[in-house]
C-alpha atoms as a PDB file:
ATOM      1  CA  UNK A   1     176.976  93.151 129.459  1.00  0.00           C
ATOM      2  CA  UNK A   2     176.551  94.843 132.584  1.00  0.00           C
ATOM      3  CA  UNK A   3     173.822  95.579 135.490  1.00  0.00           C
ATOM      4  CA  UNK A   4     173.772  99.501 136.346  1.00  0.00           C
ATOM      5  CA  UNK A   5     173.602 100.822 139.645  1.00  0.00           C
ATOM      6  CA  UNK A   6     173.226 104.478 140.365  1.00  0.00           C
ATOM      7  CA  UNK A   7     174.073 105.905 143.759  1.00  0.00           C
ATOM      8  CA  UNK A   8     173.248 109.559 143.405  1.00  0.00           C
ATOM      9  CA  UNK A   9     174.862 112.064 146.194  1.00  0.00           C
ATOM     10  CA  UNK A  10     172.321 114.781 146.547  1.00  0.00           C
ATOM     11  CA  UNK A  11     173.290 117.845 149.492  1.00  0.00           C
ATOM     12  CA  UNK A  12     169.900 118.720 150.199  1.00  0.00           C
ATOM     13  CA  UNK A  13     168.767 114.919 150.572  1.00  0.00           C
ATOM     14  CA  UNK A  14     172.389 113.810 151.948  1.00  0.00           C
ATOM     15  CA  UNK A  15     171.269 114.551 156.011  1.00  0.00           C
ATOM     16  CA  UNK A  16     169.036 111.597 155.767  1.00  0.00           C
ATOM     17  CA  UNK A  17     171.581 109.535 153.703  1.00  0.00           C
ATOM     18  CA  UNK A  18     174.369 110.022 155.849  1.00  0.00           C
ATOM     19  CA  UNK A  19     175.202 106.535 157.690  1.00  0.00           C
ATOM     20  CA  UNK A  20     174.243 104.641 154.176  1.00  0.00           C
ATOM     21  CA  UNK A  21     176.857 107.058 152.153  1.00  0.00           C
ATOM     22  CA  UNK A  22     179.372 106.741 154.714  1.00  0.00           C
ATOM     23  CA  UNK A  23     179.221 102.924 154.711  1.00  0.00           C
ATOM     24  CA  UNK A  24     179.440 102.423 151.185  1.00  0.00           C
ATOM     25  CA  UNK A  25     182.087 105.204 150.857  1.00  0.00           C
ATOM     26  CA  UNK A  26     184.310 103.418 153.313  1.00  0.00           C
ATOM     27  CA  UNK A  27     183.130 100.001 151.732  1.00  0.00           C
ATOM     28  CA  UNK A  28     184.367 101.266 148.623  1.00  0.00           C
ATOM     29  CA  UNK A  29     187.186 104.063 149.167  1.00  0.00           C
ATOM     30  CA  UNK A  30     185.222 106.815 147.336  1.00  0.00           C
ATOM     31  CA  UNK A  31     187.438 109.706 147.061  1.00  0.00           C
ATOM     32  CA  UNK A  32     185.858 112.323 144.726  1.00  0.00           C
ATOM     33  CA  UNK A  33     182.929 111.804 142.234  1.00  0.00           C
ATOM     34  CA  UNK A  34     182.159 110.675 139.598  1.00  0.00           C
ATOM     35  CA  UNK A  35     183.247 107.528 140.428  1.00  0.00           C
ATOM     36  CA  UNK A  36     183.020 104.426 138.508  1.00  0.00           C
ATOM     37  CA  UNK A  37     183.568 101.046 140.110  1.00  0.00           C
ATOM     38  CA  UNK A  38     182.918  97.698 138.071  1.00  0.00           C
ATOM     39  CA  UNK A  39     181.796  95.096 140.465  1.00  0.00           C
ATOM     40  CA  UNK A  40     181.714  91.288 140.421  1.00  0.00           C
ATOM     41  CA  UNK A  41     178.267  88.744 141.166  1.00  0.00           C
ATOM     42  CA  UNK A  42     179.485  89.297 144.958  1.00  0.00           C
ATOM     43  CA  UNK A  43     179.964  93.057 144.815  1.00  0.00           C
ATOM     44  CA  UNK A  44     183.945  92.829 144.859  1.00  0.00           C
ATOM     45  CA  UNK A  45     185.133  95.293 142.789  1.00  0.00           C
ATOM     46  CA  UNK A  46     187.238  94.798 140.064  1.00  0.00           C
ATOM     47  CA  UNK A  47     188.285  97.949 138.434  1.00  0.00           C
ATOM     48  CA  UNK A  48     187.828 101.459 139.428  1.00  0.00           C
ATOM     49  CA  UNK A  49     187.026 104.269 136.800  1.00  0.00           C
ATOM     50  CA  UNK A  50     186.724 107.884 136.785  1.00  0.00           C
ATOM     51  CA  UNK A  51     187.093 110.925 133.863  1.00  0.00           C
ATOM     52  CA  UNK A  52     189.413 110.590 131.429  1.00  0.00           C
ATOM     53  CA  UNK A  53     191.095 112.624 129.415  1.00  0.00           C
ATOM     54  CA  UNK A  54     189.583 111.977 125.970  1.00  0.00           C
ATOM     55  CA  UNK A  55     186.238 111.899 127.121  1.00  0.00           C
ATOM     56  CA  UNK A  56     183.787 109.342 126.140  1.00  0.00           C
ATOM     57  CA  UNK A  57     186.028 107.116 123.524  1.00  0.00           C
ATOM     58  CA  UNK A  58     188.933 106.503 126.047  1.00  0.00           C
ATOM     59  CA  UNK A  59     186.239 105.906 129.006  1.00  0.00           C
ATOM     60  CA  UNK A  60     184.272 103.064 126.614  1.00  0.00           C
ATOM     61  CA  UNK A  61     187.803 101.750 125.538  1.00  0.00           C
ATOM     62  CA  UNK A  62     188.497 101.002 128.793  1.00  0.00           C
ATOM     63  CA  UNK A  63     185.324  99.647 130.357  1.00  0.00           C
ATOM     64  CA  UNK A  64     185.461  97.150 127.002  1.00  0.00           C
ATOM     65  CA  UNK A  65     188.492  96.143 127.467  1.00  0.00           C
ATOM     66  CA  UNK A  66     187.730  95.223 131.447  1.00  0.00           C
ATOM     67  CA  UNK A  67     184.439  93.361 130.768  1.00  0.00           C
ATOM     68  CA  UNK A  68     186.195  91.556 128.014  1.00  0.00           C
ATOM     69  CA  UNK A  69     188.823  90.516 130.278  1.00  0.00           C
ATOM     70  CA  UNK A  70     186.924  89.638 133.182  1.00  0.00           C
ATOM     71  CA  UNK A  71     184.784  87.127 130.755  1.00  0.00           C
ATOM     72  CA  UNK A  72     188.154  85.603 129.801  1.00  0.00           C
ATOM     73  CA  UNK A  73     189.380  84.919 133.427  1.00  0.00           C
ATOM     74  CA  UNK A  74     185.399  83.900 133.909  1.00  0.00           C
ATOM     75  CA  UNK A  75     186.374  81.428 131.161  1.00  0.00           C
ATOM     76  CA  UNK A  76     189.422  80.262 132.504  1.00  0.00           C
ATOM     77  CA  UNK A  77     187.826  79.463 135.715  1.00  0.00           C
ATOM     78  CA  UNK A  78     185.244  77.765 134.468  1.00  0.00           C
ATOM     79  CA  UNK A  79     186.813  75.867 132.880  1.00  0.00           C
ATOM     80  CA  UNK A  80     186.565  72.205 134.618  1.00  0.00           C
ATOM     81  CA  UNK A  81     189.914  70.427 135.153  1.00  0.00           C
ATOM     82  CA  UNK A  82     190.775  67.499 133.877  1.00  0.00           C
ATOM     83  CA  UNK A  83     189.567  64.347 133.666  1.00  0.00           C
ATOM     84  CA  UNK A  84     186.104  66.356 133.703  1.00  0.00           C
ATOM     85  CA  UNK A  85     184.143  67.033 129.762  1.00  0.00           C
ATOM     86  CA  UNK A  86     181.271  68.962 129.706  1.00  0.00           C
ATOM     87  CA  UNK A  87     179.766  67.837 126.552  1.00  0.00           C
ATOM     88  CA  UNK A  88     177.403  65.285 126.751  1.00  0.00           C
ATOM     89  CA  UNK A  89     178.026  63.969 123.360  1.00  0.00           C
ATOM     90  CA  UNK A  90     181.631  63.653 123.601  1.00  0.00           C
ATOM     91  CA  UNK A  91     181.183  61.800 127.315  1.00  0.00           C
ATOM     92  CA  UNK A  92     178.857  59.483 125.324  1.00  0.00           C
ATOM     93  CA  UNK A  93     181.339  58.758 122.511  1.00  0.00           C
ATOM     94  CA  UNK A  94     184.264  58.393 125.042  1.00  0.00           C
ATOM     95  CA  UNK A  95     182.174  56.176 127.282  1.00  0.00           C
ATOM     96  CA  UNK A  96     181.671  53.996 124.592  1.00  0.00           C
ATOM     97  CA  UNK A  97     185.277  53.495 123.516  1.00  0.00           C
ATOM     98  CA  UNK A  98     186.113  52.833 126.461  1.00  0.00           C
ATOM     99  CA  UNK A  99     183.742  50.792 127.484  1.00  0.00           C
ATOM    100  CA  UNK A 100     182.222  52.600 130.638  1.00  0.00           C
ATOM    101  CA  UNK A 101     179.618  54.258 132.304  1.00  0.00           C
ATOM    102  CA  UNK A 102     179.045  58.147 133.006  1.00  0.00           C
ATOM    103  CA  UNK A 103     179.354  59.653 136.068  1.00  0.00           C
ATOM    104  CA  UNK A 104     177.440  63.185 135.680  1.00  0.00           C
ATOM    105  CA  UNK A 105     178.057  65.567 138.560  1.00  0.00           C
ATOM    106  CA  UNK A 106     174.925  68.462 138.330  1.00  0.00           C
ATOM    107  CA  UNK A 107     176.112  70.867 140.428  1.00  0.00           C
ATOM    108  CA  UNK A 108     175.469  74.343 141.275  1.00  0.00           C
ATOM    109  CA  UNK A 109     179.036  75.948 141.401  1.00  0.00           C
ATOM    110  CA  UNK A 110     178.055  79.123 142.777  1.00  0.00           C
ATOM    111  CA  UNK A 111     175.309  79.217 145.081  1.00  0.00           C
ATOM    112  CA  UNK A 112     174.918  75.124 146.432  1.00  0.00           C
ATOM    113  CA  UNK A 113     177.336  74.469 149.860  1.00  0.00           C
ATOM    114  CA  UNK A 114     176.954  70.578 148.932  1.00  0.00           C
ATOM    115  CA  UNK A 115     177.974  70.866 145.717  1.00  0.00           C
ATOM    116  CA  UNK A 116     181.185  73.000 146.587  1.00  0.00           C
ATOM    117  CA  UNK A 117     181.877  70.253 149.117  1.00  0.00           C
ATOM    118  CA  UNK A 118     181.205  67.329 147.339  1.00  0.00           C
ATOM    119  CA  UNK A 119     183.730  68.982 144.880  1.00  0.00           C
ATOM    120  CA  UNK A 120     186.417  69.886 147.342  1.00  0.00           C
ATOM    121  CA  UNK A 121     186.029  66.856 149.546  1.00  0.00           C
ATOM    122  CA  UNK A 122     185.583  64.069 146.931  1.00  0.00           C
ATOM    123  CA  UNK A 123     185.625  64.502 142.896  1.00  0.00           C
ATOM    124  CA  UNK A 124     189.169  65.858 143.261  1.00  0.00           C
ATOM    125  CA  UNK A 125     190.573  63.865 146.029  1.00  0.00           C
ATOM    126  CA  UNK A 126     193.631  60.948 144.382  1.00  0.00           C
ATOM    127  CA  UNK A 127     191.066  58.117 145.844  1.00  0.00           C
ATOM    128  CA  UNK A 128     188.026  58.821 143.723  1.00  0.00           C
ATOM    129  CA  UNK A 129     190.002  59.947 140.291  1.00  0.00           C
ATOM    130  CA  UNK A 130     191.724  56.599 140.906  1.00  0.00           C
ATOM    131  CA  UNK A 131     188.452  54.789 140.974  1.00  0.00           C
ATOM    132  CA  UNK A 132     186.960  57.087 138.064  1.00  0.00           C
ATOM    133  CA  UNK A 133     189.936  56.525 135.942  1.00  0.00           C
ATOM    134  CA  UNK A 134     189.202  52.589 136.031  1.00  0.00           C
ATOM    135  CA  UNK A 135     185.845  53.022 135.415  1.00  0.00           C
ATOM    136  CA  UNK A 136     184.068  56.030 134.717  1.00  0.00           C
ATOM    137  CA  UNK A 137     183.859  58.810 131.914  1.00  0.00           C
ATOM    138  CA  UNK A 138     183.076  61.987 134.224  1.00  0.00           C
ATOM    139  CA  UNK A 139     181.196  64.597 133.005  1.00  0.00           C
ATOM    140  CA  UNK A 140     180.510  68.511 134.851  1.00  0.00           C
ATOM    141  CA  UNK A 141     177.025  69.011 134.593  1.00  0.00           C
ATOM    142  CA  UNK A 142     176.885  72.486 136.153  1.00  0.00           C
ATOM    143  CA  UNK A 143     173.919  74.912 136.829  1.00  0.00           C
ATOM    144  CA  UNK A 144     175.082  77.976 138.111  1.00  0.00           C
ATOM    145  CA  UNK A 145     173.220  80.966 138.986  1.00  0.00           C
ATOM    146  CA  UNK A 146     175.182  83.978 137.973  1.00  0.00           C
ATOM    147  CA  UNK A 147     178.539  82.396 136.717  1.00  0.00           C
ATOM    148  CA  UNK A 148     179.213  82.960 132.979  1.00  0.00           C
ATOM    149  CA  UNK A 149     178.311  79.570 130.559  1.00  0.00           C
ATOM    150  CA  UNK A 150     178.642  79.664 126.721  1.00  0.00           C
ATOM    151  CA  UNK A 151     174.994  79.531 125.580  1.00  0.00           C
ATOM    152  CA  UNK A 152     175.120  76.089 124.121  1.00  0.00           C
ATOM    153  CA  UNK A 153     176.592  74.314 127.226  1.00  0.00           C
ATOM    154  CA  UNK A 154     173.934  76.430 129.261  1.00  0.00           C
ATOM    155  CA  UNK A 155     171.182  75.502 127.466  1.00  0.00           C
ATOM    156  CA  UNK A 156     172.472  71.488 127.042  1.00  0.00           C
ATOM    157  CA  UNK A 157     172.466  71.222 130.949  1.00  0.00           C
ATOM    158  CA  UNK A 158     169.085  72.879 131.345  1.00  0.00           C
ATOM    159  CA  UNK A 159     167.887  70.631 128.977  1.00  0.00           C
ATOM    160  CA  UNK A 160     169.914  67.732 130.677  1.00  0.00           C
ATOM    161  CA  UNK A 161     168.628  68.649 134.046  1.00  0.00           C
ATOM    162  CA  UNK A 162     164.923  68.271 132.498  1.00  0.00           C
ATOM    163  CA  UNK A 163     165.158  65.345 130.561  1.00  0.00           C
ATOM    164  CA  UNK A 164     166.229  63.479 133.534  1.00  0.00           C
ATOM    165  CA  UNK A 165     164.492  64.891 136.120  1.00  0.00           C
ATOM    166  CA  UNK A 166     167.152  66.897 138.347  1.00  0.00           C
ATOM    167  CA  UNK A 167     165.710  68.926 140.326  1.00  0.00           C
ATOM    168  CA  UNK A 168     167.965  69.609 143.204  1.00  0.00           C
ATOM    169  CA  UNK A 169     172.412  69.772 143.641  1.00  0.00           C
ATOM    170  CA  UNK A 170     173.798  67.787 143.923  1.00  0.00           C
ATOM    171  CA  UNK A 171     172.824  64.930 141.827  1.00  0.00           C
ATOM    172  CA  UNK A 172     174.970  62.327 140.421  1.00  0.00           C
ATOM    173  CA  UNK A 173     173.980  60.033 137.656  1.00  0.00           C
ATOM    174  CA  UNK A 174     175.064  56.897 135.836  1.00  0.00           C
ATOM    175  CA  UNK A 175     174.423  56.590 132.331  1.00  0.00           C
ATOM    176  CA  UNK A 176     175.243  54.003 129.708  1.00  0.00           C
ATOM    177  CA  UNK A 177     177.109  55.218 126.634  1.00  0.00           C
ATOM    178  CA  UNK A 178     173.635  55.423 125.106  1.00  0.00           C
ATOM    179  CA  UNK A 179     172.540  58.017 127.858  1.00  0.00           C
ATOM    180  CA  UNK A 180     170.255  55.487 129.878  1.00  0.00           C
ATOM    181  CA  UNK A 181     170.217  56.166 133.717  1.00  0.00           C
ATOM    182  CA  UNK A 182     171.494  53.163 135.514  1.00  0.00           C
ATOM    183  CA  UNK A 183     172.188  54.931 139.134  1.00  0.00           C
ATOM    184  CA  UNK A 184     171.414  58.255 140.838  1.00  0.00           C
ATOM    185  CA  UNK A 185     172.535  59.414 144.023  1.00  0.00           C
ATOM    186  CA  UNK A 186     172.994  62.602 145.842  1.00  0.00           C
ATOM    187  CA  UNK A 187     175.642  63.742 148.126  1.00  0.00           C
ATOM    188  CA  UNK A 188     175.331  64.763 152.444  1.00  0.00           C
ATOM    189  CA  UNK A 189     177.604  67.183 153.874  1.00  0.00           C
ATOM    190  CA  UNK A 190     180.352  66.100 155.803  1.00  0.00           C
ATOM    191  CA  UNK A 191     179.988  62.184 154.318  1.00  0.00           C
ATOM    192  CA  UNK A 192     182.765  61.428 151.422  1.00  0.00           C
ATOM    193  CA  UNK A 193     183.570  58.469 152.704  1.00  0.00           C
ATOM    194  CA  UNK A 194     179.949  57.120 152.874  1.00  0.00           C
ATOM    195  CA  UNK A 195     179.485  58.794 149.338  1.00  0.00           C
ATOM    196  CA  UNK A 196     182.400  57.252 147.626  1.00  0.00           C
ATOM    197  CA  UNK A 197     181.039  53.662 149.238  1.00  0.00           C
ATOM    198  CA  UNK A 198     177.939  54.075 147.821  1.00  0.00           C
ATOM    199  CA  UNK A 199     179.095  55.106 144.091  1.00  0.00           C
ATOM    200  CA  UNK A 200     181.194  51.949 144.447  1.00  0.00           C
ATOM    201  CA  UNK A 201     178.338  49.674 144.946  1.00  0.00           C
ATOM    202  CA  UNK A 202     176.181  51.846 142.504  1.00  0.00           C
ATOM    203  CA  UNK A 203     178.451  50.863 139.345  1.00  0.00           C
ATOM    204  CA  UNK A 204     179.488  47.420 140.406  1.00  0.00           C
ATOM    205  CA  UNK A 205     175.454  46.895 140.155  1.00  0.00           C
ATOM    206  CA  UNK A 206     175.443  48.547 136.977  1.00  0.00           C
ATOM    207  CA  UNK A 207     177.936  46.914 135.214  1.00  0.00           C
ATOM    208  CA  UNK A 208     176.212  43.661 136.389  1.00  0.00           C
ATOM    209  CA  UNK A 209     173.229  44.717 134.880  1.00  0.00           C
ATOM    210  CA  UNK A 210     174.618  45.521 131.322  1.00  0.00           C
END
């Protein structure tokens, strides 16, 4: 559940120490020791913990009840908005119904500056949802490096990213509802327009094909 870090104030050692303490005590607002502090992936912290009285019972109550919460909000967040799935299976079966092709976004949520503009700039902008809704089942392939994923949608994009050979964020594929890759593209900064032109002429050559 958690990573430990142990930042041990000794006197006889603390000369040496001094600038290093000081910055992380200010960093921090370290008041008294011991001090606890339960930090995110980007060293934000998110609760702050100290003795209790009750000793060891109340102090694990607690922590539990923080980690647990901060995986729910994790979960929330996560959590792609609609009209995104995240199960490949279920994009299939839609796709099919529907009579469309996949758009698959693999993405890298929490450490790729493409991806997060790609997202911000395009797959949630009115213009591209319109075009999507007319003709695409849109899935959130995403591989992040330190962000929280149920095990079984981690390991399905892994495997995803694998089969079809994605080896850099972003990608975008089109599949077929039977999962055959009829267009790839990628995604450069700054470009939406040029993007969203290109994934036009990418399925209109599809469907041509099919």
């Amino acid at each position: 559940n958690l990573v430990l870090l142990k930042f041990d104030v000794h006197r006889e050692k603390a000369a040496g120490n001094t600038a290093r303490q000081k910055k992380l005590h200010e960093k921090y607002d370290i008041k008294g020791f011991p001090t606890v502090i339960l930090m995110n992936e980007t060293g934000d912290p998110i609760k702050r913990l100290g003795l209790f009285k009750g000793g060891l019972p109340v102090f694990m109550d607690v922590l539990k009840k923080t980690v647990d919460g901060y995986r729910l909000y994790l979960k929330k967040t996560l959590k792609p908005k609609k009209p995104w799935l995240t199960d490949f299976e279920e994009a299939k079966k839609l796709a099919k119904s529907k009579k469309r092709l996949i758009m698959a976004h693999f993405s890298g949520s929490d450490w790729c500056s493409y991806c997060v503009d790609l997202n911000e700039k395009v797959l949630h902008k009115r213009k591209f949802l319109n075009f999507a809704k007319r003709n695409l089942v849109l899935l959130k392939v995403d591989l992040p490096k330190i962000k929280w994923q149920p095990q079984a949608l981690k390991k399905q994009n892994q495997e995803l990213a694998k089969r079809y050979g994605v080896d850099s964020v972003p990608t975008i594929l089109l599949f077929t509802p039977d999962g055959e890759v009829v267009g790839r593209t990628g995604y450069m900064q700054g470009r939406p327009k040029f993007f969203l032109k290109q994934l036009r002429e990418l399925v209109k050559k599809a469907k041509k094909k099919r």
